[in-house]
N, C-alpha and C. Protein backbone atom coordinates (compact mmCIF):
# COMPACT_ATOMS: atom_id res chain seq x y z
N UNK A 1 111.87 89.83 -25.57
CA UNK A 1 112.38 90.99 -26.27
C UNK A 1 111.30 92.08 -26.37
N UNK A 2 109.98 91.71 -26.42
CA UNK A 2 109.10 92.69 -26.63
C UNK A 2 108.97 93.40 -25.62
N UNK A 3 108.29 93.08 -24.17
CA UNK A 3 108.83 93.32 -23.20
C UNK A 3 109.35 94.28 -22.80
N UNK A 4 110.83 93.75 -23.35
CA UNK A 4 111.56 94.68 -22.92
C UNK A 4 112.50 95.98 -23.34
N UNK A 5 111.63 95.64 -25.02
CA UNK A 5 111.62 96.86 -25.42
C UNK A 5 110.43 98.10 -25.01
N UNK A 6 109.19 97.34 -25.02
CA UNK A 6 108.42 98.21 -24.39
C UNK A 6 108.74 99.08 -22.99
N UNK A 7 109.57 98.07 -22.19
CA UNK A 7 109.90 98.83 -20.62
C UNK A 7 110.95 100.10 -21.40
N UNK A 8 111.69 99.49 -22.24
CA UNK A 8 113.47 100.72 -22.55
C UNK A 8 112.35 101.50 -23.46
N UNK A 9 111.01 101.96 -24.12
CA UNK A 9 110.30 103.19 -24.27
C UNK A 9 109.67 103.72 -23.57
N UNK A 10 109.17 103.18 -22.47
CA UNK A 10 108.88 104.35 -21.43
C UNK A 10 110.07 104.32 -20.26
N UNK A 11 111.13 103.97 -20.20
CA UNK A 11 112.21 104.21 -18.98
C UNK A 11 112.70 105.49 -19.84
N UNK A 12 113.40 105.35 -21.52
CA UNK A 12 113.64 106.61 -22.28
C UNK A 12 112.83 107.76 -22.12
N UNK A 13 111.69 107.31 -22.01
CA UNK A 13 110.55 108.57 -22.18
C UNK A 13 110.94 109.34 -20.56
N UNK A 14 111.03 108.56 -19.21
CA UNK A 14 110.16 109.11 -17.97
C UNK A 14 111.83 109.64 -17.20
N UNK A 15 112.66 108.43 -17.98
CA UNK A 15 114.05 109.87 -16.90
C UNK A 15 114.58 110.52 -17.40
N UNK A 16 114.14 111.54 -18.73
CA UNK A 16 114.20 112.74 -18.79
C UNK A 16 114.13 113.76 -17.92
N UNK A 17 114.74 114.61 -17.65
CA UNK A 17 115.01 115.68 -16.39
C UNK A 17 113.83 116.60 -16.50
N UNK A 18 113.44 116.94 -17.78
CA UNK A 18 112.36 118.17 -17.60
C UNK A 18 111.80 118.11 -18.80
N UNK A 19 110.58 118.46 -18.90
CA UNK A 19 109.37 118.66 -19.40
C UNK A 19 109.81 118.61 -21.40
N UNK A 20 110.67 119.34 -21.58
CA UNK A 20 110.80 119.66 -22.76
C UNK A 20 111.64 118.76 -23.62
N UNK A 21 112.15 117.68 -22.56
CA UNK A 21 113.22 116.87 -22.69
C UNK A 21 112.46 115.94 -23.41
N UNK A 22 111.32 115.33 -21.95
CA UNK A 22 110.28 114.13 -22.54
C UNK A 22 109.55 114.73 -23.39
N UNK A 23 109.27 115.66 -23.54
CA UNK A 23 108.01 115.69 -24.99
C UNK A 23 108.92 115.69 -26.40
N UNK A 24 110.34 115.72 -26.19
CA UNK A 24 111.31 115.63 -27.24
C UNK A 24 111.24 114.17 -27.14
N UNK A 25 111.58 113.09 -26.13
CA UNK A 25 111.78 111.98 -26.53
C UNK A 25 110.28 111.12 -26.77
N UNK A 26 109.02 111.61 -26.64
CA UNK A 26 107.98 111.59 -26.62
C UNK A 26 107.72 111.73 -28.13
N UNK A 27 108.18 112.61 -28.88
CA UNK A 27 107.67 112.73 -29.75
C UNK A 27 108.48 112.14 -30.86
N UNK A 28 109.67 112.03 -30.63
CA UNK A 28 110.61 110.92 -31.05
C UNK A 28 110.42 109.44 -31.52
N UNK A 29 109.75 109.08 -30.36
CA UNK A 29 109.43 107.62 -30.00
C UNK A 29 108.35 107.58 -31.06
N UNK A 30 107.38 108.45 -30.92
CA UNK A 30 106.16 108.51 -32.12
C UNK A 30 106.31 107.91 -33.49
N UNK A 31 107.28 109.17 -33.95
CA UNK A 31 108.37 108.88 -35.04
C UNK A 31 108.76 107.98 -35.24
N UNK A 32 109.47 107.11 -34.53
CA UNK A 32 110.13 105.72 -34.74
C UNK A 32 108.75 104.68 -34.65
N UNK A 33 107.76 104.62 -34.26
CA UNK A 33 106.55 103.82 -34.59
C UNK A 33 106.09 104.08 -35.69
N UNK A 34 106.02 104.97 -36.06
CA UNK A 34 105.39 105.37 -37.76
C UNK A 34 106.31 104.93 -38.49
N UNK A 35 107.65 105.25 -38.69
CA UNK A 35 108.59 104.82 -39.38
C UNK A 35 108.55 102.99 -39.45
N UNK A 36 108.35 102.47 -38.23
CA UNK A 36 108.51 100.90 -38.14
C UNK A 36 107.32 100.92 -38.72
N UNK A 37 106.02 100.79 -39.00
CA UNK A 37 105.23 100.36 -39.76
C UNK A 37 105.53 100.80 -41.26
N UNK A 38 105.79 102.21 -41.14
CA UNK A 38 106.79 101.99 -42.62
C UNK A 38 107.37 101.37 -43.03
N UNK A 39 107.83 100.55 -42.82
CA UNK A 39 108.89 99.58 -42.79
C UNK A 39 108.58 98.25 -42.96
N UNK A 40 107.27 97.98 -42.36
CA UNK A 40 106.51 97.02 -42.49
C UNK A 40 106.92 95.83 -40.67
N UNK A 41 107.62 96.89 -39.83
CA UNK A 41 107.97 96.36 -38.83
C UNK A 41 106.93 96.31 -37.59
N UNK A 42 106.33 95.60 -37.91
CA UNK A 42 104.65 95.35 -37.12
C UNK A 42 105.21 95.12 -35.53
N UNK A 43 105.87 94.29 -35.36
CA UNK A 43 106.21 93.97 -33.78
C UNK A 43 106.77 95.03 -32.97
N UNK A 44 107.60 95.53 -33.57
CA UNK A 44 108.57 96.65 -33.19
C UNK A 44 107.11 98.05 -32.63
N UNK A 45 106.77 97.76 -33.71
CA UNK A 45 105.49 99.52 -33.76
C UNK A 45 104.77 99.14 -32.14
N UNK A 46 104.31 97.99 -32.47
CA UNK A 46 103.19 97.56 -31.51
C UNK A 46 103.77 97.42 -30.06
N UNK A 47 105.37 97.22 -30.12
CA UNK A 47 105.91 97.12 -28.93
C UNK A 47 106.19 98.28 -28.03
N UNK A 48 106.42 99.76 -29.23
CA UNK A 48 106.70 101.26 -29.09
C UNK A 48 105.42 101.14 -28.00
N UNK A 49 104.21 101.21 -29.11
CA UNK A 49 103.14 101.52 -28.57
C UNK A 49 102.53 100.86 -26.96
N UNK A 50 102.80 99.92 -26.75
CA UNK A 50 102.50 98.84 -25.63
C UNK A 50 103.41 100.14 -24.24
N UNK A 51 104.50 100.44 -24.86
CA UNK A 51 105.36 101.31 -24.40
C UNK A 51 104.53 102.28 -24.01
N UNK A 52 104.35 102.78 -24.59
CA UNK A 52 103.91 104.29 -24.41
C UNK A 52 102.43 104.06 -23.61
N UNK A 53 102.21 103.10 -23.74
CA UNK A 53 100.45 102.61 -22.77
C UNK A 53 100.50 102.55 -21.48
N UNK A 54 102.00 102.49 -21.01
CA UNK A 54 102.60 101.77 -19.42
C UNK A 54 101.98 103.11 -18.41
N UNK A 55 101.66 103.09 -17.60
CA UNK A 55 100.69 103.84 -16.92
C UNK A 55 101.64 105.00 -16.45
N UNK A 56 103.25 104.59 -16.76
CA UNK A 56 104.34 105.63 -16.37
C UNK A 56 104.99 106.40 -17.30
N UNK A 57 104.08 106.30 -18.40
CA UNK A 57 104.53 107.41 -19.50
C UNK A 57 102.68 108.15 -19.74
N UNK A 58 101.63 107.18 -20.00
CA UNK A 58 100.45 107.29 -20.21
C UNK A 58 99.43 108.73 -19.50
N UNK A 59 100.16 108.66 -17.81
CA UNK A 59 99.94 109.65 -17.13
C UNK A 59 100.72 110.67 -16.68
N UNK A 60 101.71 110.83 -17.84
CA UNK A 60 102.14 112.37 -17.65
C UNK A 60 101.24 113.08 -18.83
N UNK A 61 100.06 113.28 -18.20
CA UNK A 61 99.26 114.85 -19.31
C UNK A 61 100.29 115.86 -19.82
N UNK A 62 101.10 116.24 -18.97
CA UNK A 62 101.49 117.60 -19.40
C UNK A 62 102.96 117.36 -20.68
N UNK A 63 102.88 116.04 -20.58
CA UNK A 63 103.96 115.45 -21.82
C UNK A 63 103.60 115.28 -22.98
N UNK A 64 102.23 114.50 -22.49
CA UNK A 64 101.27 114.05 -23.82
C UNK A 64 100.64 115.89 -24.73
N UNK A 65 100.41 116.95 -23.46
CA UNK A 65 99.58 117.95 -24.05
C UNK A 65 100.54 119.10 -24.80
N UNK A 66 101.97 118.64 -25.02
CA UNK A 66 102.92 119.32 -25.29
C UNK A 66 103.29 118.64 -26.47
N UNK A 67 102.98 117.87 -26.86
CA UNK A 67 103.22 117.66 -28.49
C UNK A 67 102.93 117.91 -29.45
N UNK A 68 103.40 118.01 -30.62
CA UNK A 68 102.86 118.86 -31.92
C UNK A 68 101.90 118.55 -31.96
N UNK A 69 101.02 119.17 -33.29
CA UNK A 69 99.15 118.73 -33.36
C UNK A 69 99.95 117.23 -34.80
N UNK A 70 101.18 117.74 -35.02
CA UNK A 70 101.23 116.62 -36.20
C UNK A 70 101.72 115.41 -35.55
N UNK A 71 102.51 115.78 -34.38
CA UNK A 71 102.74 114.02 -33.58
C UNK A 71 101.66 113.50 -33.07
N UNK A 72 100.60 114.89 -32.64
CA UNK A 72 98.90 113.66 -31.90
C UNK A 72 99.01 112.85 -33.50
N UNK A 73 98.52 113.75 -34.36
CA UNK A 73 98.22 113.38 -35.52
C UNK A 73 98.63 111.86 -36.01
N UNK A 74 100.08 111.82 -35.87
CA UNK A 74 100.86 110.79 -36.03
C UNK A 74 100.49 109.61 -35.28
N UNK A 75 100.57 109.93 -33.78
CA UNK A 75 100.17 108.39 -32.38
C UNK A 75 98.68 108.20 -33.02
N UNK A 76 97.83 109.33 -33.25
CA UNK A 76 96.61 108.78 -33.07
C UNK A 76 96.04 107.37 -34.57
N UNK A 77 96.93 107.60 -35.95
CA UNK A 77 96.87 106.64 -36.53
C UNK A 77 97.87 105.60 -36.69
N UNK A 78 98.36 105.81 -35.64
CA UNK A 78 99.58 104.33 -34.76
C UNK A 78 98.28 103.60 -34.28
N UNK A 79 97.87 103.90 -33.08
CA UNK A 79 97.18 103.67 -32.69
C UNK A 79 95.69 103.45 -33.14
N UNK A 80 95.51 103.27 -34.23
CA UNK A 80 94.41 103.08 -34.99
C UNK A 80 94.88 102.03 -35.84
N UNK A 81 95.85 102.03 -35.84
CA UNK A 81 96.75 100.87 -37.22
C UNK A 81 96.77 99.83 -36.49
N UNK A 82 97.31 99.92 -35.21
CA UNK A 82 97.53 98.61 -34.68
C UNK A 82 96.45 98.11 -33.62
N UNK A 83 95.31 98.82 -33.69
CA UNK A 83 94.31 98.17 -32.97
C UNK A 83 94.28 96.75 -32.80
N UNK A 84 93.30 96.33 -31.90
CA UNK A 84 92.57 95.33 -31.79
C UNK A 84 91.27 94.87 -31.96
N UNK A 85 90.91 96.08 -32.66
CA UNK A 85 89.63 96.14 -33.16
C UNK A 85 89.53 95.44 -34.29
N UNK A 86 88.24 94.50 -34.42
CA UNK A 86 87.87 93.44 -35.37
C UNK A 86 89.31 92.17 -35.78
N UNK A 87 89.45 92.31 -34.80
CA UNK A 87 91.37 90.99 -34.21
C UNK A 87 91.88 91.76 -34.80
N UNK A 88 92.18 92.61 -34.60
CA UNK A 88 93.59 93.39 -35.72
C UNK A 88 93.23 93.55 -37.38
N UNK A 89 91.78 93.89 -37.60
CA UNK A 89 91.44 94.17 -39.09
C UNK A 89 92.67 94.57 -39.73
N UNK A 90 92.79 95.84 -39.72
CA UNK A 90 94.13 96.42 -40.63
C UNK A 90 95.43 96.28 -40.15
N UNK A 91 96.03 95.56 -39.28
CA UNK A 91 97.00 94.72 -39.12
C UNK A 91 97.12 93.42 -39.91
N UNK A 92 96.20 93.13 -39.65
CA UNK A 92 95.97 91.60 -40.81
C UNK A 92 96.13 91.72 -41.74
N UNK A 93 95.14 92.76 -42.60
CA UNK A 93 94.89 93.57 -44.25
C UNK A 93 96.37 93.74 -44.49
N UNK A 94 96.74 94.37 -44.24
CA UNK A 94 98.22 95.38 -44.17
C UNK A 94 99.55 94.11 -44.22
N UNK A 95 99.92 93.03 -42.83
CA UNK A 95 100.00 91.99 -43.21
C UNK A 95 100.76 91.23 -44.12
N UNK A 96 99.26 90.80 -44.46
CA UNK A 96 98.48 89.93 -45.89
C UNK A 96 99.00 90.36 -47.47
N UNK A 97 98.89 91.98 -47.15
CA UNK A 97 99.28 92.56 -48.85
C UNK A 97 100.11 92.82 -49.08
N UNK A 98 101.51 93.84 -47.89
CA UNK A 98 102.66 94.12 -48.43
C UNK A 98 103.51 92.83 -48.31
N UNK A 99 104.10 93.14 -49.61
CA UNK A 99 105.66 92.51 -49.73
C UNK A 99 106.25 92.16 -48.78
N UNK A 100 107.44 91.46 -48.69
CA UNK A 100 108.07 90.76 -47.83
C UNK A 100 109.36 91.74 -48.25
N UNK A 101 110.43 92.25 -47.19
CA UNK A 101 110.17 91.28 -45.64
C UNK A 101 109.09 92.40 -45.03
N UNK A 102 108.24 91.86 -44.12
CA UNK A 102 108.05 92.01 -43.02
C UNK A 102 107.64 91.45 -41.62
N UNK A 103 107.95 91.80 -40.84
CA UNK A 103 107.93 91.71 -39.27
C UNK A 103 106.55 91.51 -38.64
N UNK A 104 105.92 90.37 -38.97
CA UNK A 104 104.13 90.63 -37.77
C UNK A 104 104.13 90.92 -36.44
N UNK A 105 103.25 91.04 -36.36
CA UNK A 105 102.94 91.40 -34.93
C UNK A 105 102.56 90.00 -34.31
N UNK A 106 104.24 89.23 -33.48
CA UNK A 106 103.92 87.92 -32.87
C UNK A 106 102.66 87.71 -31.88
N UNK A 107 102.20 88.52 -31.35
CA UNK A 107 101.16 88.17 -30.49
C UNK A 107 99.72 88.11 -30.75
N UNK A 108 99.71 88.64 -31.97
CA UNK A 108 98.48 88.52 -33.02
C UNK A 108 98.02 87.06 -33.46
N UNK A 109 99.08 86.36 -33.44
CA UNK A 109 99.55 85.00 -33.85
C UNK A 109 98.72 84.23 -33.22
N UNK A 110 100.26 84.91 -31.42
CA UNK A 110 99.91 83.56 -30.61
C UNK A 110 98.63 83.71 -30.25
N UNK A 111 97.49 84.84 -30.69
CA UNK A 111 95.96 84.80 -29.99
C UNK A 111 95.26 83.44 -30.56
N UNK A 112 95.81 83.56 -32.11
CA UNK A 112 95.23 82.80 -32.85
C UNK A 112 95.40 81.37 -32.84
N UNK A 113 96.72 80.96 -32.19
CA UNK A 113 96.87 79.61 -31.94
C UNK A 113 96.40 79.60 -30.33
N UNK A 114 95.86 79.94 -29.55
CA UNK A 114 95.43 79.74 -28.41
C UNK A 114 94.20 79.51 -28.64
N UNK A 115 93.52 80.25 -29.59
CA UNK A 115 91.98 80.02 -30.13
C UNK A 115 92.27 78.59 -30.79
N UNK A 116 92.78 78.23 -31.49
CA UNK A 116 92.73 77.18 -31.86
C UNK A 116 92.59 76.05 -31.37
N UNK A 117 93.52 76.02 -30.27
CA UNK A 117 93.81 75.00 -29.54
C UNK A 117 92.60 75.16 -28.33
N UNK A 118 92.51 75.94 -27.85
CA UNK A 118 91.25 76.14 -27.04
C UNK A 118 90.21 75.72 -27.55
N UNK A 119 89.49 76.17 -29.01
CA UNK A 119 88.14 76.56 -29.35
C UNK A 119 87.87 74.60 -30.31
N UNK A 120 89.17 73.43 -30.26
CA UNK A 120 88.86 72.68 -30.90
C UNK A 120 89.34 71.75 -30.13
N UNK A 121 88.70 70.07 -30.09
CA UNK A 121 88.87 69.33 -29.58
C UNK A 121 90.11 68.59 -29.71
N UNK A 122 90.67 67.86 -28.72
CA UNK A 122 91.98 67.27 -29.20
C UNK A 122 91.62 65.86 -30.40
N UNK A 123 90.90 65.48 -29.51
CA UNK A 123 89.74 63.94 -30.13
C UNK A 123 87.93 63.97 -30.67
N UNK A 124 87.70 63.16 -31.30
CA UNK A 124 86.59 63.25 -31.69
C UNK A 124 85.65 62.75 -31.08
N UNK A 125 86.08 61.55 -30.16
CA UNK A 125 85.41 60.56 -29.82
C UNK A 125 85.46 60.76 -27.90
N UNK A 126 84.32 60.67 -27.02
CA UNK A 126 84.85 60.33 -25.85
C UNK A 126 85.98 59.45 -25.23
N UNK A 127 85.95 58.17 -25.86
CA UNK A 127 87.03 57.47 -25.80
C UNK A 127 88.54 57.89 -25.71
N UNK A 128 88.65 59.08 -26.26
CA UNK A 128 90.00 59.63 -26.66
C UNK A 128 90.76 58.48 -27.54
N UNK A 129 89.97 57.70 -28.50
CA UNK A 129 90.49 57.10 -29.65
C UNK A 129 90.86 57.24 -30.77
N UNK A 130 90.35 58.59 -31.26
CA UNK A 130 90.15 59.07 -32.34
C UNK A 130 90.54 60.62 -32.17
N UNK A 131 91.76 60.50 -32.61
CA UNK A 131 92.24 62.23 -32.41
C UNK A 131 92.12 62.96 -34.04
N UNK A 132 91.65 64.23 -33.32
CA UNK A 132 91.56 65.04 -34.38
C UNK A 132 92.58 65.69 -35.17
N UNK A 133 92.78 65.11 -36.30
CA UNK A 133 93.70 65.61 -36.95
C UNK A 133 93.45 66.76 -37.44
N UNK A 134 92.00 67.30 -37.62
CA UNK A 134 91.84 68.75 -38.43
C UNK A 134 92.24 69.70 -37.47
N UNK A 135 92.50 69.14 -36.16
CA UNK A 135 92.69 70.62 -35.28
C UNK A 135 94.52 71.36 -35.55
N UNK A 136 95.33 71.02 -36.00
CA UNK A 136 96.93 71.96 -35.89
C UNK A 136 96.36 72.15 -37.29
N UNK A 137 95.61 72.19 -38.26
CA UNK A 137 95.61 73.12 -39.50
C UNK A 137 95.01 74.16 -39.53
């Protein structure tokens, strides 16, 4: 689903007919990422954004240089929110504190259970006699 919501925000964005079209649905799309973290809809935002990264929305300059100074304004702390900087600091923070419901960002997750399972042994022992139970907590 993520996927392929990310592909249906830049297919929306790129077969627009002309210039004024995409920086309308360009700046749209913005909107609806800010709003989903409003919302507390972490997957959704991050999926917009993954969207808008695809090298077929990313490299139209003259789409990106046609948007308000308040929609840069807007992508540029999308894009600061949902970093990957320090594993998702203020994704995590953010998270962690609001109320329920909200929506994480699933792939934030699965980094963290890949580290897990990667970064810890199954067993303790060469033998493979002694399995580690501290590793799925």
């Amino acid at each position: 689903h993520f996927n392929q919501m990310s592909y249906w925000i830049a297919t929306e964005i790129v077969k627009q007919c002309n210039l004024s079209e995409r920086i309308q649905a360009l700046e749209t799309v913005i909107q609806i990422a800010e709003e989903s973290i409003r919302i507390h809809s972490y997957n959704t935002a991050m999926a917009i954004l993954c969207g808008l990264s695809l090298s077929s929305v990313s490299r139209l300059k003259e789409t990106w240089n046609g948007i308000s100074e308040e929609n840069r304004i807007i992508f540029e702390g999308v894009e600061s929110f949902l970093s990957a900087e320090g594993n998702y600091a203020k994704l995590r923070e953010a998270t962690k504190k609001n109320q329920p419901p909200v929506v994480p960002y699933f792939g934030m997750y699965l980094k963290d259970l890949t580290f897990l399972d990667v970064g810890n042994e199954t067993y303790l022992d060469e033998n493979k006699e002694c399995v580690n139970f501290g590793k799925p907590r």
